[in-house]
Every structure is written in C-alpha cells, then in structure tokens.
C-alpha atoms as a PDB file:
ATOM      1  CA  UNK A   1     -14.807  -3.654 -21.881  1.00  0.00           C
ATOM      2  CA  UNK A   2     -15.572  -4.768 -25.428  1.00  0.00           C
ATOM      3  CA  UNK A   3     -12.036  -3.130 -27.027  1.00  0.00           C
ATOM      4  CA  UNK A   4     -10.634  -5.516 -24.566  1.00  0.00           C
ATOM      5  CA  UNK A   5     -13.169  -8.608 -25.139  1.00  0.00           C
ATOM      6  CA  UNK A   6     -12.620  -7.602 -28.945  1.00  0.00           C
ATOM      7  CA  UNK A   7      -9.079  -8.012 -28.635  1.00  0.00           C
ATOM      8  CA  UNK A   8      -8.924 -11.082 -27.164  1.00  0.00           C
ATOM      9  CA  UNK A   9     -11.563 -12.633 -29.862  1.00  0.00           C
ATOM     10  CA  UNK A  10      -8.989 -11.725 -32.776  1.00  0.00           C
ATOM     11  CA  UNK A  11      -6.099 -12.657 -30.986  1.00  0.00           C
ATOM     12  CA  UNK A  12      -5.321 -16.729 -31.673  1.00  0.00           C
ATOM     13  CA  UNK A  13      -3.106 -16.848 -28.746  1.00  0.00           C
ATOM     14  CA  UNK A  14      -5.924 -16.165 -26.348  1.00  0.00           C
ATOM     15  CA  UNK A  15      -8.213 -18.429 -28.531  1.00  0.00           C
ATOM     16  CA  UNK A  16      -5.794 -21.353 -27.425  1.00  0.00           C
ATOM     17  CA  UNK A  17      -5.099 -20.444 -24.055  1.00  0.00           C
ATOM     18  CA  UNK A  18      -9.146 -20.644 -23.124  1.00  0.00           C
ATOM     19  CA  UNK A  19      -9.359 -23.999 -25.247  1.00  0.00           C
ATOM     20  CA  UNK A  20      -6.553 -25.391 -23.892  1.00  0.00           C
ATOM     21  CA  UNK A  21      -7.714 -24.265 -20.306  1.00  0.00           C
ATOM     22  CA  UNK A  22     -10.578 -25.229 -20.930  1.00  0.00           C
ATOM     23  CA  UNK A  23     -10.241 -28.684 -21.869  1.00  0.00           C
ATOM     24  CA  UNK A  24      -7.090 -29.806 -19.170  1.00  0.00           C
ATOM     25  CA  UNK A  25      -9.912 -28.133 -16.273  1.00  0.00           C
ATOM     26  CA  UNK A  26     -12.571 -30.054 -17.791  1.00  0.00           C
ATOM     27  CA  UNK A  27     -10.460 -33.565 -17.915  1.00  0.00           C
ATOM     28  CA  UNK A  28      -9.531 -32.422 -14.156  1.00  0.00           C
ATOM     29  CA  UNK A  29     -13.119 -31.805 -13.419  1.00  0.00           C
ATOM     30  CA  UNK A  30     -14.075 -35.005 -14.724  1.00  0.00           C
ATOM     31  CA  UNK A  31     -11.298 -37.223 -12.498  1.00  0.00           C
ATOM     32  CA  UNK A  32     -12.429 -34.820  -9.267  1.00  0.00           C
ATOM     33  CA  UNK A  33     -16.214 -35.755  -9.554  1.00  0.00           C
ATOM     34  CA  UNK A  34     -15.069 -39.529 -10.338  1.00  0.00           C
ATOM     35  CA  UNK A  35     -16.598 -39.241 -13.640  1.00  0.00           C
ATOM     36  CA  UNK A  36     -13.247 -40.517 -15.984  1.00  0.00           C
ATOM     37  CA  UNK A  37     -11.482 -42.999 -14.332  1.00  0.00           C
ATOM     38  CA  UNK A  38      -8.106 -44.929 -14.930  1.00  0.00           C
ATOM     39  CA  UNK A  39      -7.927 -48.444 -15.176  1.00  0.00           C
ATOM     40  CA  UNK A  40      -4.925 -51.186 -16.011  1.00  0.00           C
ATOM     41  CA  UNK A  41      -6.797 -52.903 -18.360  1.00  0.00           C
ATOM     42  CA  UNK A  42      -6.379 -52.636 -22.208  1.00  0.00           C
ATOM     43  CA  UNK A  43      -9.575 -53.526 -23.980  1.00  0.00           C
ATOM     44  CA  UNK A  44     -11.544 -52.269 -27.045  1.00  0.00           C
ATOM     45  CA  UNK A  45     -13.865 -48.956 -27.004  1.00  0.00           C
ATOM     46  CA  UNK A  46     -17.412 -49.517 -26.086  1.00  0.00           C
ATOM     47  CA  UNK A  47     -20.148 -47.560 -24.854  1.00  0.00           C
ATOM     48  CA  UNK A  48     -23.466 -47.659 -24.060  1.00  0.00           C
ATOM     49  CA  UNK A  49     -26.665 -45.497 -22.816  1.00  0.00           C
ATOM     50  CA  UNK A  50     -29.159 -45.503 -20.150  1.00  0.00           C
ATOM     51  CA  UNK A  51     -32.279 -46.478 -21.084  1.00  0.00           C
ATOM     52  CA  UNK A  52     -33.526 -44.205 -18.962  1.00  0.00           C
ATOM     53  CA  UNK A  53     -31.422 -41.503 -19.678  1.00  0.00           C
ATOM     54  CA  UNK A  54     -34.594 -38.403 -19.638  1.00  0.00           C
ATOM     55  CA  UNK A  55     -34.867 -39.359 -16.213  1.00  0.00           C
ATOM     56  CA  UNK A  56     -31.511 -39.426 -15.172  1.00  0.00           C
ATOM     57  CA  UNK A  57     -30.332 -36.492 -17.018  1.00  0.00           C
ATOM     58  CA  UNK A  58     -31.145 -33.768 -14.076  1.00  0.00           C
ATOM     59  CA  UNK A  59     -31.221 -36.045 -11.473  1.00  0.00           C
ATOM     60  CA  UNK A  60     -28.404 -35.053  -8.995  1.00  0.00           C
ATOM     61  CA  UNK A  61     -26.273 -36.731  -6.489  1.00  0.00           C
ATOM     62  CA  UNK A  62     -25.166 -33.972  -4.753  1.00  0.00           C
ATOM     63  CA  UNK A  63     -25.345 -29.977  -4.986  1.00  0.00           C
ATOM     64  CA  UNK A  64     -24.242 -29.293  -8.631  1.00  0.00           C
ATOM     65  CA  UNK A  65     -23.117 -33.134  -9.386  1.00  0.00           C
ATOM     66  CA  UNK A  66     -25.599 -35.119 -11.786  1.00  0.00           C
ATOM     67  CA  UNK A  67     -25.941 -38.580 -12.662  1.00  0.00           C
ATOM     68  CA  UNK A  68     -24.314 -40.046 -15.524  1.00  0.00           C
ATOM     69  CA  UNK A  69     -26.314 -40.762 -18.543  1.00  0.00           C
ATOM     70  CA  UNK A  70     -24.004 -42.718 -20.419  1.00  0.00           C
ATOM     71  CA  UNK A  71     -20.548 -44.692 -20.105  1.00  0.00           C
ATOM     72  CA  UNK A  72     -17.929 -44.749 -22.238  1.00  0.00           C
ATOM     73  CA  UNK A  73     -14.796 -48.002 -21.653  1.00  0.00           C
ATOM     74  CA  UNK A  74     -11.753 -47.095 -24.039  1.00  0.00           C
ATOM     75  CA  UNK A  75      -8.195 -48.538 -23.290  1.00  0.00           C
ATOM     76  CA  UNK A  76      -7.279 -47.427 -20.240  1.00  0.00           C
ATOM     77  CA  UNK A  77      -9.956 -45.554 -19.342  1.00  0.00           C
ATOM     78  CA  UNK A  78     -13.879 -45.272 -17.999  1.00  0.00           C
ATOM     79  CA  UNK A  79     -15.897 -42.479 -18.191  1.00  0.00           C
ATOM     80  CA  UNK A  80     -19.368 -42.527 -17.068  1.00  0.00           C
ATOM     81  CA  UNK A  81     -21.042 -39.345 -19.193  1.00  0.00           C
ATOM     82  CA  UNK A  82     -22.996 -36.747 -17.442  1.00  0.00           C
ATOM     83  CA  UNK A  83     -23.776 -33.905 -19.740  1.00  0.00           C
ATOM     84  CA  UNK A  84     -24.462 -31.374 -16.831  1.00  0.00           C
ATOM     85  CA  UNK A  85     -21.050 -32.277 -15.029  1.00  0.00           C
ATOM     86  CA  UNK A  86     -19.735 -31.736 -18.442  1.00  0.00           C
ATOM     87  CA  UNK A  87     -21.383 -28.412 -19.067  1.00  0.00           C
ATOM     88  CA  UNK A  88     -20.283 -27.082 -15.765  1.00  0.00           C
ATOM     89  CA  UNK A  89     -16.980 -27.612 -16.104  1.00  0.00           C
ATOM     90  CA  UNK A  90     -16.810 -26.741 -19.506  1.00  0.00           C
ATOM     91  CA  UNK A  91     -18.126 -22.927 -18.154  1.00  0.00           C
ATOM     92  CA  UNK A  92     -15.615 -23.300 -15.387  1.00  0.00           C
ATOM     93  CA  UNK A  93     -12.701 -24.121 -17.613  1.00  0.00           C
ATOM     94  CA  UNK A  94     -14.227 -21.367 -20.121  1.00  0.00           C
ATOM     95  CA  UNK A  95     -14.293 -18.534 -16.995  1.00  0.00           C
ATOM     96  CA  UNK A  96     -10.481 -19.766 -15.889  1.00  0.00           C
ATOM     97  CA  UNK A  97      -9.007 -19.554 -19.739  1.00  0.00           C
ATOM     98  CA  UNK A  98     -10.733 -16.652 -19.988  1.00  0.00           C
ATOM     99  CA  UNK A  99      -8.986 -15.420 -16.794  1.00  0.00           C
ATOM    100  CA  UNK A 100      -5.653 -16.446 -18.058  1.00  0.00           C
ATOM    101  CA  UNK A 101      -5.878 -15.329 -21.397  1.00  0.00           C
ATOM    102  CA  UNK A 102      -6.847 -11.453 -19.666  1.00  0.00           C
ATOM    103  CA  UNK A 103      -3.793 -12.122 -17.333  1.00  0.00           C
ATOM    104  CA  UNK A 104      -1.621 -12.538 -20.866  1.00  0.00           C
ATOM    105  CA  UNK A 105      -3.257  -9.395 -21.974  1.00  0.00           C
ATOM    106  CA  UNK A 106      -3.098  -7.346 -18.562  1.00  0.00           C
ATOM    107  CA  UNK A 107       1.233  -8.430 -18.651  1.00  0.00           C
ATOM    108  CA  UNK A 108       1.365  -7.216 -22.293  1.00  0.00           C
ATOM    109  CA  UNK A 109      -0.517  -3.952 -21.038  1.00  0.00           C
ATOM    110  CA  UNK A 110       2.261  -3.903 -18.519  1.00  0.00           C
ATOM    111  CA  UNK A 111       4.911  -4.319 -20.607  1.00  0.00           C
ATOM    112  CA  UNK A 112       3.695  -1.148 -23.030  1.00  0.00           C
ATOM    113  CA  UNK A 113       2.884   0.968 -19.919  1.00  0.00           C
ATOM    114  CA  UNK A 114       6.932  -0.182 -18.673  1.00  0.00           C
ATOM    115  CA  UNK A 115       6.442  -1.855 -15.548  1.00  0.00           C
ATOM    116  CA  UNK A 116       7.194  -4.906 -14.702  1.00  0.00           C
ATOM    117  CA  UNK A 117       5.827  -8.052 -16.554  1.00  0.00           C
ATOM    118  CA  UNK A 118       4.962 -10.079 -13.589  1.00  0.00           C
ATOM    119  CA  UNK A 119       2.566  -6.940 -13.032  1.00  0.00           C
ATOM    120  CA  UNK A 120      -0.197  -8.301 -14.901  1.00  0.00           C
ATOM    121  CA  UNK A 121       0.182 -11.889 -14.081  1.00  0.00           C
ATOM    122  CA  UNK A 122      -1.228 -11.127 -10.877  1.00  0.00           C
ATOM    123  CA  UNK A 123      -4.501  -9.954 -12.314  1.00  0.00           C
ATOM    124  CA  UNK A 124      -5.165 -13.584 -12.822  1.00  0.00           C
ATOM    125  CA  UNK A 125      -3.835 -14.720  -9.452  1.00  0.00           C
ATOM    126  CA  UNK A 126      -7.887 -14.338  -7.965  1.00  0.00           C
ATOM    127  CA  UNK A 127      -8.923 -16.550 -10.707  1.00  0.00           C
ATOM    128  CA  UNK A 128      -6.698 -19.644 -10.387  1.00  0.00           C
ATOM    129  CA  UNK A 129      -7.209 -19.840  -7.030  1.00  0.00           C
ATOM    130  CA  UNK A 130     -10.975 -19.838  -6.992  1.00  0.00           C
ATOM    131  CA  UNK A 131     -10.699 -22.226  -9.925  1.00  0.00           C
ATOM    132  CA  UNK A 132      -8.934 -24.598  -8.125  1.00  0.00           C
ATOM    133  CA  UNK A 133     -11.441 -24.513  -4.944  1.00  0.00           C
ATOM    134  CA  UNK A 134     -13.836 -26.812  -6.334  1.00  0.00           C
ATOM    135  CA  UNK A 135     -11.292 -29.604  -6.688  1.00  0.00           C
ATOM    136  CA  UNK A 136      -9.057 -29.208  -4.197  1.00  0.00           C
ATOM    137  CA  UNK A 137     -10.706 -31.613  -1.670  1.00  0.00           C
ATOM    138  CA  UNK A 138     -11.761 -34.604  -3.952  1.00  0.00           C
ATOM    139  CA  UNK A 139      -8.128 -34.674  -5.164  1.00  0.00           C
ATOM    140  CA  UNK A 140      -6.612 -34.545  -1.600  1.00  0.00           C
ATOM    141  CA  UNK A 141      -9.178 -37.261  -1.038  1.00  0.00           C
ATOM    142  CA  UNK A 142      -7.455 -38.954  -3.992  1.00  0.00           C
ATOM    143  CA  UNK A 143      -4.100 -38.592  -2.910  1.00  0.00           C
ATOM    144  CA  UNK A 144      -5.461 -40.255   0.312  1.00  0.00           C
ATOM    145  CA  UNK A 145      -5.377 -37.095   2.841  1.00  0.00           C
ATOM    146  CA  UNK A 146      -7.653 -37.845   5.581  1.00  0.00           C
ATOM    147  CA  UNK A 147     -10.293 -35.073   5.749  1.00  0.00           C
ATOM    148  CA  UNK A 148     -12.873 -34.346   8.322  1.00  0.00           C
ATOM    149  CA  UNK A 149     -16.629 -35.205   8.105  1.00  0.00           C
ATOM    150  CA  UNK A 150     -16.860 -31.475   8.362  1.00  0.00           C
ATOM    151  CA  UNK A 151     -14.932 -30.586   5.555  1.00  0.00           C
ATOM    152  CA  UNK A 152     -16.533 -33.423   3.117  1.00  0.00           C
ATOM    153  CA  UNK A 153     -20.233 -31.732   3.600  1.00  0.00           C
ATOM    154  CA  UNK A 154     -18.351 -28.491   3.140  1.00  0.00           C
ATOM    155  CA  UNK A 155     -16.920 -29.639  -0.700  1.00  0.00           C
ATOM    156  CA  UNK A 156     -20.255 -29.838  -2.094  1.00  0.00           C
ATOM    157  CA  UNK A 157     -20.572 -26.012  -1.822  1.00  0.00           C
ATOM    158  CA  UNK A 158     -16.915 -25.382  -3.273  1.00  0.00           C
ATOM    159  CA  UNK A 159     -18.182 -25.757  -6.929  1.00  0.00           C
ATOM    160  CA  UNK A 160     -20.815 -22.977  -6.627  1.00  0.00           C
ATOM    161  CA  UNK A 161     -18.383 -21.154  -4.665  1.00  0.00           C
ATOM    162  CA  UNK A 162     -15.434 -21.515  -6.987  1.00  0.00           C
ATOM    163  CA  UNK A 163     -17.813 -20.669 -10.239  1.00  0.00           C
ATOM    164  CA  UNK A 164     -18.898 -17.403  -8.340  1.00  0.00           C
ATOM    165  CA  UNK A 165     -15.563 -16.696  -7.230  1.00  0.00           C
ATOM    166  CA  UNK A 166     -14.218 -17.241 -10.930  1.00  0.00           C
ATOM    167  CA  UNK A 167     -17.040 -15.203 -12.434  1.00  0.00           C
ATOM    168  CA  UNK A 168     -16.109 -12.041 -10.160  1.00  0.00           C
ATOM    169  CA  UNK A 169     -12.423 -12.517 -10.659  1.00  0.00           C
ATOM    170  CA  UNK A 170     -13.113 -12.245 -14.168  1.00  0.00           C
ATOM    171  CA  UNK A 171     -15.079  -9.287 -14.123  1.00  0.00           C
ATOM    172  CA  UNK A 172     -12.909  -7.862 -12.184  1.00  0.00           C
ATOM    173  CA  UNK A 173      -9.373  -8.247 -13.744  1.00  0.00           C
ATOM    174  CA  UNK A 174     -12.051  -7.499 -17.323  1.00  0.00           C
ATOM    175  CA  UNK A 175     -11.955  -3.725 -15.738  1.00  0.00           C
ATOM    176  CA  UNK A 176      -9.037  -3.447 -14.599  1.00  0.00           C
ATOM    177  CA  UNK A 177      -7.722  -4.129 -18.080  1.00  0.00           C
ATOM    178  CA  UNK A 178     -10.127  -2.225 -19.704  1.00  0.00           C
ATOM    179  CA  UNK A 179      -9.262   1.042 -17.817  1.00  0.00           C
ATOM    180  CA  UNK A 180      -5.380   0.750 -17.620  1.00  0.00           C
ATOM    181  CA  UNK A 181      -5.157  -0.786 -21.548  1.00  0.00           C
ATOM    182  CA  UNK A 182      -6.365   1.865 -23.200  1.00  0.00           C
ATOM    183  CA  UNK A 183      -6.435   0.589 -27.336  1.00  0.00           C
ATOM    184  CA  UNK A 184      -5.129  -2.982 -28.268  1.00  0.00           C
ATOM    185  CA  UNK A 185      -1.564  -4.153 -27.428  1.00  0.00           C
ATOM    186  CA  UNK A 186      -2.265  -7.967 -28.221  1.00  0.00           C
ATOM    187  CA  UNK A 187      -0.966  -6.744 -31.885  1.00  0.00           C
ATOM    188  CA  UNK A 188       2.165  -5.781 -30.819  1.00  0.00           C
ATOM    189  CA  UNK A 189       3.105  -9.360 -29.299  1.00  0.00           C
END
C-alpha cells in the first residue's frame, strides 16, 4: 500500500484531482448544511465573530452539524463559518479525491495490464456513491422534493454513514490497487 500511496504523492495529477475534489465537495457541503448561501444582493465584504465563539465552537445542532462561529457577507454570498462543518467536509472531500485520484490510478493499472479502461473506473464507483449520501437529502430538500418526517430524522445519520462508507471504499479500492499494480504506472501517463 505505500508504493501505491507513494505514487500518488509524486504524481501532480492526483495532487489536483484530491484538491480540486476536495474543495467543489467542501463548497457542496457547505450549501447542503445551509452554511454558504446565495443571495441577489451586491454589497461590500464584511464579516464579523461571535463573541462567544469558545462556547459555540463544539456546540452542535444536530449529529455531526455545529454552530457557526463566524459570518462572512461578500457579493452575492453569506456564509456563516463553522470550523467543525468545515473540517468535516474538508476530510470528506479529502477521502472522495483520494478515491478518485486511486480510480485514475486503478484505470492506468488497467490500461498496462490491457483490459479495458473503464475497468478501473469502477474501483471508485463505491466511493462516489457513499460520498454523495450525506447530501443527497438536504439538496432534494433544496430542489423542493417533499420528503417524509421519517426520512428527515434519518439524514442526520447519512454524514457518519457516508464518511464510514467513504473511508472503507477507500481502503478497499487502496488494496485492490496495491495487489493488481504491482510497481508505479502513474509515470507512464
């Protein structure tokens, strides 16, 4: 496992694909939990901080969903600042790019061992689909789907669920690269 990890921390492709990730799930994240929001107004940045910000900092509002310490107005835009929201999707975006950029290194393995490209790309299948769990029901909210009662006390449990799910997709597809991609083939890309 750490020829393939090594590989993938030399290779600058995979070093953009987990930022990249990383930041669009993280921006996603942030509109799911209502923590960025769009607004029609143009106006000047501005910010400012809780006074009570220690206190708030690990108080939560729901399983895995903290209050925001902080807001932030820019044109167009509010986002209330929760540094634990932020760290968790940050780790969630991390675990998905990370699953993507082993996908782009399980289709080059395919391509070297000749079979088929698309091959590989399924190793990261598991991964996007557990990544998407956790926001799945906040943006069918947003795209005004009506849900059940039922299903809205069942989305607080889809962001631990997705970050295990993620986690064990990545191990996962992490072995499976490791024991068919035997040496590095992210050089000969």
């Amino acid at each position: 496992m750490r020829d393939v990890v090594r590989d993938l921390l030399r290779d600058p492709a995979s070093w953009f694909t987990v930022l990249g990730v990383t930041l669009g799930y993280l921006i996603l994240f942030q509109f799911a939990l209502g923590d960025l929001a769009m607004s029609d107004r143009m106006r000047g940045i501005s910010g400012q901080i809780a006074r009570t910000w220690p206190d708030l900092l690990f108080q939560q509002r729901g399983l895995l969903r903290f209050e925001p310490i902080a807001m932030l107005k820019g044109p167009f835009f509010t986002w209330t600042i929760s540094p634990i929201n932020i760290a968790i999707g940050v780790v969630l975006g991390g675990l998905i790019g990370g699953q993507i950029a082993l996908a782009r290194y399980a289709r080059t393995c395919a391509r070297a061992c000749g079979l088929h490209p698309a091959t590989g790309m399924l190793a990261g299948l598991p991964g996007l689909l557990a990544g998407g769990a956790c926001c799945a029901p906040t943006l069918g909210l947003l795209l005004g789907l009506q849900m059940t009662s039922g299903l809205l006390t069942l989305s607080q449990w889809l962001i631990p669920i997705a970050f295990v799910l993620v986690a064990i997709g990545f191990g996962l597809t992490l072995r499976v690269v490791r024991e068919r991609c035997a040496g590095s083939v992210l050089q000969s890309t």
